[in-house]
PDB file of N, CA and C in Angstrom:
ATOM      1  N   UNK A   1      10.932 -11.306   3.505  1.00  0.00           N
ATOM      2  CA  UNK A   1      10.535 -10.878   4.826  1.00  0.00           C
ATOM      3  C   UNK A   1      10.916 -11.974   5.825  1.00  0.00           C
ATOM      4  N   UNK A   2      11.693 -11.690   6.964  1.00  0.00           N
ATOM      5  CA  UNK A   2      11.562 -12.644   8.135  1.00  0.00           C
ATOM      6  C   UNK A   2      10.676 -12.754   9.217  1.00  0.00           C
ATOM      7  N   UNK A   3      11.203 -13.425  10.065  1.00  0.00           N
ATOM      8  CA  UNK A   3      10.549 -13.647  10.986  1.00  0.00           C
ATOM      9  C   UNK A   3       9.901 -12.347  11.984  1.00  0.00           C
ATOM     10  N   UNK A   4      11.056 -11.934  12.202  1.00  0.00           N
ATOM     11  CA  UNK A   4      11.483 -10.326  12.935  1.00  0.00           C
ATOM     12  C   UNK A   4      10.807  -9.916  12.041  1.00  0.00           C
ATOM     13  N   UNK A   5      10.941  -9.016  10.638  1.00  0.00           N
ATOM     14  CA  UNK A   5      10.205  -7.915   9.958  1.00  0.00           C
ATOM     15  C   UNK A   5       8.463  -8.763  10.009  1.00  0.00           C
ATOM     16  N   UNK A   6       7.698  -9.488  10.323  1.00  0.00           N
ATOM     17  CA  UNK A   6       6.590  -9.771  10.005  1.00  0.00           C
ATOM     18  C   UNK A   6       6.105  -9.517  11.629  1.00  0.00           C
ATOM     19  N   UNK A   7       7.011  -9.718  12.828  1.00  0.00           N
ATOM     20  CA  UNK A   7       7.171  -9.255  14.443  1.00  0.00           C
ATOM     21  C   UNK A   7       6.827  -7.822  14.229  1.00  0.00           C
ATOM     22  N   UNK A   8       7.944  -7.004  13.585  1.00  0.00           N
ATOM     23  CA  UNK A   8       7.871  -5.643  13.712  1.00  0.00           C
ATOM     24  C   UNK A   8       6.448  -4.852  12.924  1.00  0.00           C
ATOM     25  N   UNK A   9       6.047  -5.556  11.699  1.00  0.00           N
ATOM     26  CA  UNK A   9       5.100  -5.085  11.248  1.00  0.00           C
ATOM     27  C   UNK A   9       3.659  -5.435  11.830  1.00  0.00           C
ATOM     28  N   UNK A  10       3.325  -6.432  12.568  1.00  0.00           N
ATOM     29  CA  UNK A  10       2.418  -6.695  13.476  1.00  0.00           C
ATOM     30  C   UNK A  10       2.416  -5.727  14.489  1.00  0.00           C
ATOM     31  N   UNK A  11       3.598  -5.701  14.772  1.00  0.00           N
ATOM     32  CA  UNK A  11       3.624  -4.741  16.107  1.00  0.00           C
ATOM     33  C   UNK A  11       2.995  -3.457  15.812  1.00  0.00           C
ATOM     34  N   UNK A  12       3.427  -3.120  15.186  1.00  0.00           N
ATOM     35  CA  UNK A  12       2.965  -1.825  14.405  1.00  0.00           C
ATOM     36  C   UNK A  12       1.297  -1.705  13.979  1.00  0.00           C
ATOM     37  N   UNK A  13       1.018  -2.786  13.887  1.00  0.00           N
ATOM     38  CA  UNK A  13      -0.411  -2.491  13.499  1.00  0.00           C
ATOM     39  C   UNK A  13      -1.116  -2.424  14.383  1.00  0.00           C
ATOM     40  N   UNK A  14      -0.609  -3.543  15.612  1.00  0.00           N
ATOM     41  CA  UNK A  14      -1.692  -3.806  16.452  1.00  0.00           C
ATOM     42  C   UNK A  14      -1.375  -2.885  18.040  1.00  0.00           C
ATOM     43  N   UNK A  15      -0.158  -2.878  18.275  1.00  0.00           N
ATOM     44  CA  UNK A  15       0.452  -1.308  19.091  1.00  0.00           C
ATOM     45  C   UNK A  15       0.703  -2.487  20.171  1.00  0.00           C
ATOM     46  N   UNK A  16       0.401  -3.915  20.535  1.00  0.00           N
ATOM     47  CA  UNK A  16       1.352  -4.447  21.265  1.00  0.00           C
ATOM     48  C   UNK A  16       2.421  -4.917  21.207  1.00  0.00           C
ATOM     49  N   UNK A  17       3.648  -4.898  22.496  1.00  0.00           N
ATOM     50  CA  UNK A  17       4.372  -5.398  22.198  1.00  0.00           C
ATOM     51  C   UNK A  17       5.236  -5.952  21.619  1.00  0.00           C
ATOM     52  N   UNK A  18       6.858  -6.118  21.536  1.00  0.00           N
ATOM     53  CA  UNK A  18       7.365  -6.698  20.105  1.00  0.00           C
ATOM     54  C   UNK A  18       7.422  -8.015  20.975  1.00  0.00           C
ATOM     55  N   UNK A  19       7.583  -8.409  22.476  1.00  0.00           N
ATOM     56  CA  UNK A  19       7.502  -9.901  23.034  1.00  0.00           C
ATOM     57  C   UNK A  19       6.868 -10.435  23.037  1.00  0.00           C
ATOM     58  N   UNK A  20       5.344  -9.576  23.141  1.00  0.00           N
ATOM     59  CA  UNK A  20       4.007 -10.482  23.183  1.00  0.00           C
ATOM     60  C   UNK A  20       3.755 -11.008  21.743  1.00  0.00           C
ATOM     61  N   UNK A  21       4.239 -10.322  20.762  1.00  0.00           N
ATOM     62  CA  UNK A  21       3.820 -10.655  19.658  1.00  0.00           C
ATOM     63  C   UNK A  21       5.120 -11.846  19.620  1.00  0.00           C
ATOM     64  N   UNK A  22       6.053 -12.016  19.308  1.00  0.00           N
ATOM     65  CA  UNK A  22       7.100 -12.624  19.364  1.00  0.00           C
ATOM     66  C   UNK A  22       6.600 -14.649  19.815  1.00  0.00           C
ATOM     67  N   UNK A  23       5.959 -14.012  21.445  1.00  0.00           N
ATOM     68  CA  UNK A  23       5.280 -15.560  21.659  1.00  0.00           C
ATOM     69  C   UNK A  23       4.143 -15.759  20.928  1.00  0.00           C
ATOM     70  N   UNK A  24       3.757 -15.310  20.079  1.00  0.00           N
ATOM     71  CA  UNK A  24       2.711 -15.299  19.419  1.00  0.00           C
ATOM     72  C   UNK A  24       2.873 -16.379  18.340  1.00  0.00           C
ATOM     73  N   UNK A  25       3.651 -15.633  17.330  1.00  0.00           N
ATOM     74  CA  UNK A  25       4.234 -15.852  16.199  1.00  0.00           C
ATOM     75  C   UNK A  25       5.097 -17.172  16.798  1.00  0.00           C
ATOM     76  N   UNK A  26       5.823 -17.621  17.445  1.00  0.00           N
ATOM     77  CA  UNK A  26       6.507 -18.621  18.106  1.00  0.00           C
ATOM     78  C   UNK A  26       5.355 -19.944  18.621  1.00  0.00           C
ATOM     79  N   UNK A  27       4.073 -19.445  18.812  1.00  0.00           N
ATOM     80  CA  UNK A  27       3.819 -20.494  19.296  1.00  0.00           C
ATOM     81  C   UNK A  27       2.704 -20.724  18.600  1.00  0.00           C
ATOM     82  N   UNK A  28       2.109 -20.040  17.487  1.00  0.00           N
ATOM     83  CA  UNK A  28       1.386 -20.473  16.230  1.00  0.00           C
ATOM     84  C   UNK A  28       2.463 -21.397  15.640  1.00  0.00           C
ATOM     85  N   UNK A  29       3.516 -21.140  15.282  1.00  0.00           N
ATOM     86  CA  UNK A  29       4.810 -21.945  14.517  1.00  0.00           C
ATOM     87  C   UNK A  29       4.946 -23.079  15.089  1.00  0.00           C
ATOM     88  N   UNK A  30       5.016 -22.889  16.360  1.00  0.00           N
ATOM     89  CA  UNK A  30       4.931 -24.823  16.801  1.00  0.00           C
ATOM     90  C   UNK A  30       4.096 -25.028  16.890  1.00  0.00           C
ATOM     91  N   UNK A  31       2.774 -24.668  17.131  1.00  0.00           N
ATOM     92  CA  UNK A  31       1.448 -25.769  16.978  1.00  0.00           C
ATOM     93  C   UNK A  31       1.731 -26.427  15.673  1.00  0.00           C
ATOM     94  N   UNK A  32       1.803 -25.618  14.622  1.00  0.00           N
ATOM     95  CA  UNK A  32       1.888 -25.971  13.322  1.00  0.00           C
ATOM     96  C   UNK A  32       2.479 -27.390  12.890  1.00  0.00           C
ATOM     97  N   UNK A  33       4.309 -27.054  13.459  1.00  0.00           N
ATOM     98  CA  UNK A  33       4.658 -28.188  13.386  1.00  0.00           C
ATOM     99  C   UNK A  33       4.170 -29.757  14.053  1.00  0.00           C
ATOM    100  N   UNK A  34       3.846 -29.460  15.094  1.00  0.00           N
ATOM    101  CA  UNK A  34       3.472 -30.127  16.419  1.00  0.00           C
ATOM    102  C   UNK A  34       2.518 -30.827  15.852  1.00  0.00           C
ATOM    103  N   UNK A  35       1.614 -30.666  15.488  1.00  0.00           N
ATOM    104  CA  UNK A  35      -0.128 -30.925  14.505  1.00  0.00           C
ATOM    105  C   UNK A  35       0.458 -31.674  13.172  1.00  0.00           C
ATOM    106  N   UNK A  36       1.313 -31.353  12.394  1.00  0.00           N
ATOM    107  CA  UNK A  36       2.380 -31.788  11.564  1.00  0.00           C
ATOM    108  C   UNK A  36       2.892 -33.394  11.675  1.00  0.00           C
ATOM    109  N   UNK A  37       4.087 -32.929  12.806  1.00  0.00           N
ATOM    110  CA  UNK A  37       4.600 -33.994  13.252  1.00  0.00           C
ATOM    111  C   UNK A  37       4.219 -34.939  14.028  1.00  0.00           C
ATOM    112  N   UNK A  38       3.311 -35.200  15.174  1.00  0.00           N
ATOM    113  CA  UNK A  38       3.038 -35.529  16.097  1.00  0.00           C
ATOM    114  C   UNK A  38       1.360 -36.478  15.465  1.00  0.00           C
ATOM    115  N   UNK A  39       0.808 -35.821  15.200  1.00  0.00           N
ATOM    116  CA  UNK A  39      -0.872 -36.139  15.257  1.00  0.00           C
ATOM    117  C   UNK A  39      -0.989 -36.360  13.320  1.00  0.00           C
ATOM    118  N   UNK A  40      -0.195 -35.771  12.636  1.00  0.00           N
ATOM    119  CA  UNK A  40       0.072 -36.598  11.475  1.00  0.00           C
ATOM    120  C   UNK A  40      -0.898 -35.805  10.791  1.00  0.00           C
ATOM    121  N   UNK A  41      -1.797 -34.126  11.230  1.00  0.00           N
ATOM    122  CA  UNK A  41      -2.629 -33.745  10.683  1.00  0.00           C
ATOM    123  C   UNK A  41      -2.004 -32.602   9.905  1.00  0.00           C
ATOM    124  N   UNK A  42      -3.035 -32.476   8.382  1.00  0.00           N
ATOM    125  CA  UNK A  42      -2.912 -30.896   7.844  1.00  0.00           C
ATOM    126  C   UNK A  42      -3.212 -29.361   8.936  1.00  0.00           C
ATOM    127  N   UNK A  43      -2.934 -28.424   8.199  1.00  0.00           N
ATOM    128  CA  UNK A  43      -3.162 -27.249   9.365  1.00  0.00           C
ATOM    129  C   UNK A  43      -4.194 -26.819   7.970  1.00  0.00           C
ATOM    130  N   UNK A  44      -5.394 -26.298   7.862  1.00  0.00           N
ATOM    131  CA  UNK A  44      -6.199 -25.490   7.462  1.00  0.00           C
ATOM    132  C   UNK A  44      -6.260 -24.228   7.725  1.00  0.00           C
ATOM    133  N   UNK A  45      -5.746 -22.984   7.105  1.00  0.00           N
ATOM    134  CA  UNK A  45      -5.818 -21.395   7.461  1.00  0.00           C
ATOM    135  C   UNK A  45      -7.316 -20.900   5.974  1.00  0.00           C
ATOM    136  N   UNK A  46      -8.309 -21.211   6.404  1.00  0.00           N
ATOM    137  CA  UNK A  46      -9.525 -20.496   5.502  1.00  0.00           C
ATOM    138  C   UNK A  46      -8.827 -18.986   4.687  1.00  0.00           C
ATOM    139  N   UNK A  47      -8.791 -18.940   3.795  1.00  0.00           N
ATOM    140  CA  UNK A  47      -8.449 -17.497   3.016  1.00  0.00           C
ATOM    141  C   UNK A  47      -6.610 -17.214   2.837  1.00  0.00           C
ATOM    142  N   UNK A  48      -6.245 -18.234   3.900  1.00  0.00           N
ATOM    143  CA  UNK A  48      -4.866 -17.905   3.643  1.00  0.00           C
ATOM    144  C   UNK A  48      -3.979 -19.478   2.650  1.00  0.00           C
ATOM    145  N   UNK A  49      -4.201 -20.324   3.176  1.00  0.00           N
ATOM    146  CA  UNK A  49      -3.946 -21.304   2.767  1.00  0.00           C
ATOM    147  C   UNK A  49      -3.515 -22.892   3.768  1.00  0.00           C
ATOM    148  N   UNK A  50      -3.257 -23.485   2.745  1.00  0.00           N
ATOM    149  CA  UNK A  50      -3.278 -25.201   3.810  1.00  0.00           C
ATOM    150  C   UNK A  50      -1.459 -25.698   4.229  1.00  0.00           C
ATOM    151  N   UNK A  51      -1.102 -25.649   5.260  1.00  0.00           N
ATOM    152  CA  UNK A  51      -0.061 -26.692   5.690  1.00  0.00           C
ATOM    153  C   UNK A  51      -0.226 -27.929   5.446  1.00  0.00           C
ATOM    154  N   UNK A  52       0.249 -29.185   4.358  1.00  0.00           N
ATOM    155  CA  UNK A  52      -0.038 -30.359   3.960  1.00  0.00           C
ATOM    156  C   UNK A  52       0.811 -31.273   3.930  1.00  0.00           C
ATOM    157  N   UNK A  53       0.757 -32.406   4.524  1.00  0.00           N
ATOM    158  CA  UNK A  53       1.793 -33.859   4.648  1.00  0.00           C
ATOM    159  C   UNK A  53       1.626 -34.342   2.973  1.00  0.00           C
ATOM    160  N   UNK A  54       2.839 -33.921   2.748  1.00  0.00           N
ATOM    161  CA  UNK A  54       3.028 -34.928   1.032  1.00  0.00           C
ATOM    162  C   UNK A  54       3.597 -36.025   1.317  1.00  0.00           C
ATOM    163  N   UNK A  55       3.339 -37.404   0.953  1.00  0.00           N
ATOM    164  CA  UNK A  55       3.603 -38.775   1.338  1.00  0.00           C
ATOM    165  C   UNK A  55       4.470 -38.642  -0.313  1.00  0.00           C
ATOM    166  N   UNK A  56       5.748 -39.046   0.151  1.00  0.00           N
ATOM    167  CA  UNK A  56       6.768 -39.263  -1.416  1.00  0.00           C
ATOM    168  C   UNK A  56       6.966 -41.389  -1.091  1.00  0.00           C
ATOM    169  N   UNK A  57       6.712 -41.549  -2.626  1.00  0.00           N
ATOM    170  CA  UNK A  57       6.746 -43.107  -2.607  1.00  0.00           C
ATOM    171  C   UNK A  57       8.331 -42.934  -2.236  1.00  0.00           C
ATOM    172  N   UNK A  58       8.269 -44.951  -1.875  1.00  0.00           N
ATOM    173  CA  UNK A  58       9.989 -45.132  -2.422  1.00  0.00           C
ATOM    174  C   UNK A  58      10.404 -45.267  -3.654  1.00  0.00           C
ATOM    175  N   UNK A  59      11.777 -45.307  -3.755  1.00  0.00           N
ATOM    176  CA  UNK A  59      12.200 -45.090  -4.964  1.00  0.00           C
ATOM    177  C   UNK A  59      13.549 -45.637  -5.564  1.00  0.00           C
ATOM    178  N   UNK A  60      14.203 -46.061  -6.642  1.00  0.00           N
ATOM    179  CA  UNK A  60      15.048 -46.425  -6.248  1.00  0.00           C
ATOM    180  C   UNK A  60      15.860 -45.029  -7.402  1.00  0.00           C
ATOM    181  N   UNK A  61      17.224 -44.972  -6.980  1.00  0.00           N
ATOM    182  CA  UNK A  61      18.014 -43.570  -7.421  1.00  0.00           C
ATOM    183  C   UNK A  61      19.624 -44.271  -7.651  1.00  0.00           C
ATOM    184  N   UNK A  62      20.585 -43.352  -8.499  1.00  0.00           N
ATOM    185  CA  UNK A  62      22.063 -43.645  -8.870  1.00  0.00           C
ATOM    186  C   UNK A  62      22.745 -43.143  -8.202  1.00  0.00           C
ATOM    187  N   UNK A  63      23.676 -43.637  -7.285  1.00  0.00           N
ATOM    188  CA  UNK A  63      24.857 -42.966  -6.849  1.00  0.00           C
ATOM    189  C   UNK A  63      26.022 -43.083  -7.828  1.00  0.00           C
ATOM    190  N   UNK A  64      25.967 -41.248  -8.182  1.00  0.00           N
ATOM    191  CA  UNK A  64      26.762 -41.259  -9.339  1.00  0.00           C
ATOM    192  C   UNK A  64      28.426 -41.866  -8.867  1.00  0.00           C
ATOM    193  N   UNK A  65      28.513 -40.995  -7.456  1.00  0.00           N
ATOM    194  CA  UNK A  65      30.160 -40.986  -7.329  1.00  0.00           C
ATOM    195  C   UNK A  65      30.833 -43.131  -6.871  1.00  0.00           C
ATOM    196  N   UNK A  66      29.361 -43.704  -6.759  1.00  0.00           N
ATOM    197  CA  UNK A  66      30.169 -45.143  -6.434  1.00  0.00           C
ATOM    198  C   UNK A  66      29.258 -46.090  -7.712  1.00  0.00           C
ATOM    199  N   UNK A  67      28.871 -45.332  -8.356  1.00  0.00           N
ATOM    200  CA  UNK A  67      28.218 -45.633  -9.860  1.00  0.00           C
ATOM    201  C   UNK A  67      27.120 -47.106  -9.234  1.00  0.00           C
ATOM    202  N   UNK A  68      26.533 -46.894  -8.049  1.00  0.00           N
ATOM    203  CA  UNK A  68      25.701 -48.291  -7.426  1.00  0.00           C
ATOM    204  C   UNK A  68      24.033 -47.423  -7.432  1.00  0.00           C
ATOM    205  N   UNK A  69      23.071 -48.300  -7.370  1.00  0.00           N
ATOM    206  CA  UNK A  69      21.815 -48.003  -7.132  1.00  0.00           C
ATOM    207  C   UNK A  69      21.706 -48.120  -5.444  1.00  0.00           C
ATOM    208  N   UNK A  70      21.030 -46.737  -4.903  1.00  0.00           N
ATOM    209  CA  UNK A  70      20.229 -46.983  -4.000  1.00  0.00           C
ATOM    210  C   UNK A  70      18.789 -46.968  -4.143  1.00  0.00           C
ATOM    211  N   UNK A  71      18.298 -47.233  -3.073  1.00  0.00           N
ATOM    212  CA  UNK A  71      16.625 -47.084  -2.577  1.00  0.00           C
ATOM    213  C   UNK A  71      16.623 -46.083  -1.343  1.00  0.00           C
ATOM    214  N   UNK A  72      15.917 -45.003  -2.132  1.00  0.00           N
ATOM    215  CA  UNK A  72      15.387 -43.742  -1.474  1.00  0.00           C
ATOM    216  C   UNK A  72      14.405 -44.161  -0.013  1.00  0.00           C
ATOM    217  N   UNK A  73      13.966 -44.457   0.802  1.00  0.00           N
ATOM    218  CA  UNK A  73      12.879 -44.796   1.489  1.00  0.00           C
ATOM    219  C   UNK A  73      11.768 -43.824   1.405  1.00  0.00           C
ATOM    220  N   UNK A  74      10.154 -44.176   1.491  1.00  0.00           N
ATOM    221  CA  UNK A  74       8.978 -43.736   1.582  1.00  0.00           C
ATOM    222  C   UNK A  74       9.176 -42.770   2.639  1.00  0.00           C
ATOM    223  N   UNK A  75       8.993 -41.330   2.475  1.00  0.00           N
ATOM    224  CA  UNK A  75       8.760 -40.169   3.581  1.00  0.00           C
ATOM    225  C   UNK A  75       7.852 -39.110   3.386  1.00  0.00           C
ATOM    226  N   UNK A  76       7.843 -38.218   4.528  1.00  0.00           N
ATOM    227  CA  UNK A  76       6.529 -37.452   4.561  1.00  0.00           C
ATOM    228  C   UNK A  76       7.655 -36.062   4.106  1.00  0.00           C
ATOM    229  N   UNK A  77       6.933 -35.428   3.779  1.00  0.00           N
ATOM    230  CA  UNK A  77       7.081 -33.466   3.616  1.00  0.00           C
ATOM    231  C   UNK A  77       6.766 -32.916   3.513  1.00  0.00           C
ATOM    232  N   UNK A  78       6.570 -31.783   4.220  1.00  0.00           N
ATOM    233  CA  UNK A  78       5.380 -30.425   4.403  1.00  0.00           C
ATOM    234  C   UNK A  78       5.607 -30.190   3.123  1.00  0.00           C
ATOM    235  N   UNK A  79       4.342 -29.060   3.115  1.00  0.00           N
ATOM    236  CA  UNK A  79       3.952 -28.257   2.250  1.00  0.00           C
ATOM    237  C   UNK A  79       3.112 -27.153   2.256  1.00  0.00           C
ATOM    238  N   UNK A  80       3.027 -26.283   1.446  1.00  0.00           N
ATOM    239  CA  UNK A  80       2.478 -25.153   1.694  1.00  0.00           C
ATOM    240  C   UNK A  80       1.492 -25.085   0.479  1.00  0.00           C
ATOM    241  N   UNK A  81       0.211 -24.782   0.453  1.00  0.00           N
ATOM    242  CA  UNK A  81      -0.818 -24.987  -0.480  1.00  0.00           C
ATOM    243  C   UNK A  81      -1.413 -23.897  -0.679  1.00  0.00           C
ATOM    244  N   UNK A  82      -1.469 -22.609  -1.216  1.00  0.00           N
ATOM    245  CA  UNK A  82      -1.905 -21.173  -0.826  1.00  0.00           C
ATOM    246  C   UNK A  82      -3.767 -21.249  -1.472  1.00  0.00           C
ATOM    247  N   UNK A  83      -4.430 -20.634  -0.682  1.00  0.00           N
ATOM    248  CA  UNK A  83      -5.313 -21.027  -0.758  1.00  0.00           C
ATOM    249  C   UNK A  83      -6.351 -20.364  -2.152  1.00  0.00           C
ATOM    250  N   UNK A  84      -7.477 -20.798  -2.964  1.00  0.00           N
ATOM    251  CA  UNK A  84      -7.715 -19.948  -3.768  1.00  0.00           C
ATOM    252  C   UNK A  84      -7.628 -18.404  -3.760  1.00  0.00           C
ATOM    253  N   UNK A  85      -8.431 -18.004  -2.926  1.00  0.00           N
ATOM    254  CA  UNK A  85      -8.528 -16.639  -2.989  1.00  0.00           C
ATOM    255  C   UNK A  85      -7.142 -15.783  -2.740  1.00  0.00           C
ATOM    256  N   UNK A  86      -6.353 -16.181  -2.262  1.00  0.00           N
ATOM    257  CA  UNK A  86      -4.900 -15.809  -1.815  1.00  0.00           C
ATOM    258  C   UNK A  86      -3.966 -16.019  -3.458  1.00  0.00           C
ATOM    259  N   UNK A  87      -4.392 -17.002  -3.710  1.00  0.00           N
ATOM    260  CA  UNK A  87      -3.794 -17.086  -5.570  1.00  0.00           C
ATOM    261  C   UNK A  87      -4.528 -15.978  -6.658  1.00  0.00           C
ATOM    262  N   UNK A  88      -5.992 -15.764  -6.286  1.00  0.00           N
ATOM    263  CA  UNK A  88      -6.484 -14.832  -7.234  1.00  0.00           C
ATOM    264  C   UNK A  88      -5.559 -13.619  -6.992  1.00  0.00           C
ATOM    265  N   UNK A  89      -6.137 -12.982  -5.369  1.00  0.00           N
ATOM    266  CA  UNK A  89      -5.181 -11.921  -5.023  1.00  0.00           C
ATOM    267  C   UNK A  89      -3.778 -11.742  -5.816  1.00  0.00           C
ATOM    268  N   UNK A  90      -2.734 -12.289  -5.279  1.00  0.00           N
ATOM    269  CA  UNK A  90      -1.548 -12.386  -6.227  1.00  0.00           C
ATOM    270  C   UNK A  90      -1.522 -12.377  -7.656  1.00  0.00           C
ATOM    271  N   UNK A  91      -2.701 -12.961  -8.078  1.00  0.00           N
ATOM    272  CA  UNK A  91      -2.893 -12.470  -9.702  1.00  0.00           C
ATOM    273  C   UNK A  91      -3.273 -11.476 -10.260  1.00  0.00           C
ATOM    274  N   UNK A  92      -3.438 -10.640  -8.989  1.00  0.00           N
ATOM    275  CA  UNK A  92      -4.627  -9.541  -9.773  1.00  0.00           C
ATOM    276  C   UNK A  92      -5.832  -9.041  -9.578  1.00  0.00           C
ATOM    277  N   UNK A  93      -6.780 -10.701  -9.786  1.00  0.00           N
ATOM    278  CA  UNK A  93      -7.903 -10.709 -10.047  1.00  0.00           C
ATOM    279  C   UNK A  93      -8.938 -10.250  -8.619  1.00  0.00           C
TER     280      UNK A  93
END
């Protein structure tokens, strides 16, 4: 599903707009990041699941093609954490 088909199926449910929904969906997406990047915080969605900063150590790694060691540097990377009840769902249960 994209961006658009999750636009069009909102739309549909809720009978506004495909623009209003559009800034909708657009500007939940950058808070997200924004809260992310900026303020260095998780996003918490209760029942749906967690947006989460994974801290990766450094490291050191092979460059196969000049057969030398580098060092990876320490960085951050989202993540997506689905929340219990959203994992039962999908199971089944």
């Amino acid at each position: 599903m994209t961006k658009a088909d999750i636009i069009s199926e909102i739309t549909e449910q809720t009978g506004l707009q495909k623009k209003e929904v559009a800034v909708v969906i657009e500007s939940f997406m950058e808070t997200v990041k924004r809260c992310m990047l900026d303020k260095k915080e998780n996003v918490y969605l209760r029942g749906f699941g967690s947006f989460i900063i994974k801290r990766r150590a450094a490291k050191t790694a092979r460059d196969i093609g000049k057969n030398t060691t580098i060092t990876i540097p320490a960085h951050n990377l989202p993540s997506f954490k689905p929340a219990k009840a959203f994992v039962d769902e999908m199971k089944g249960e």
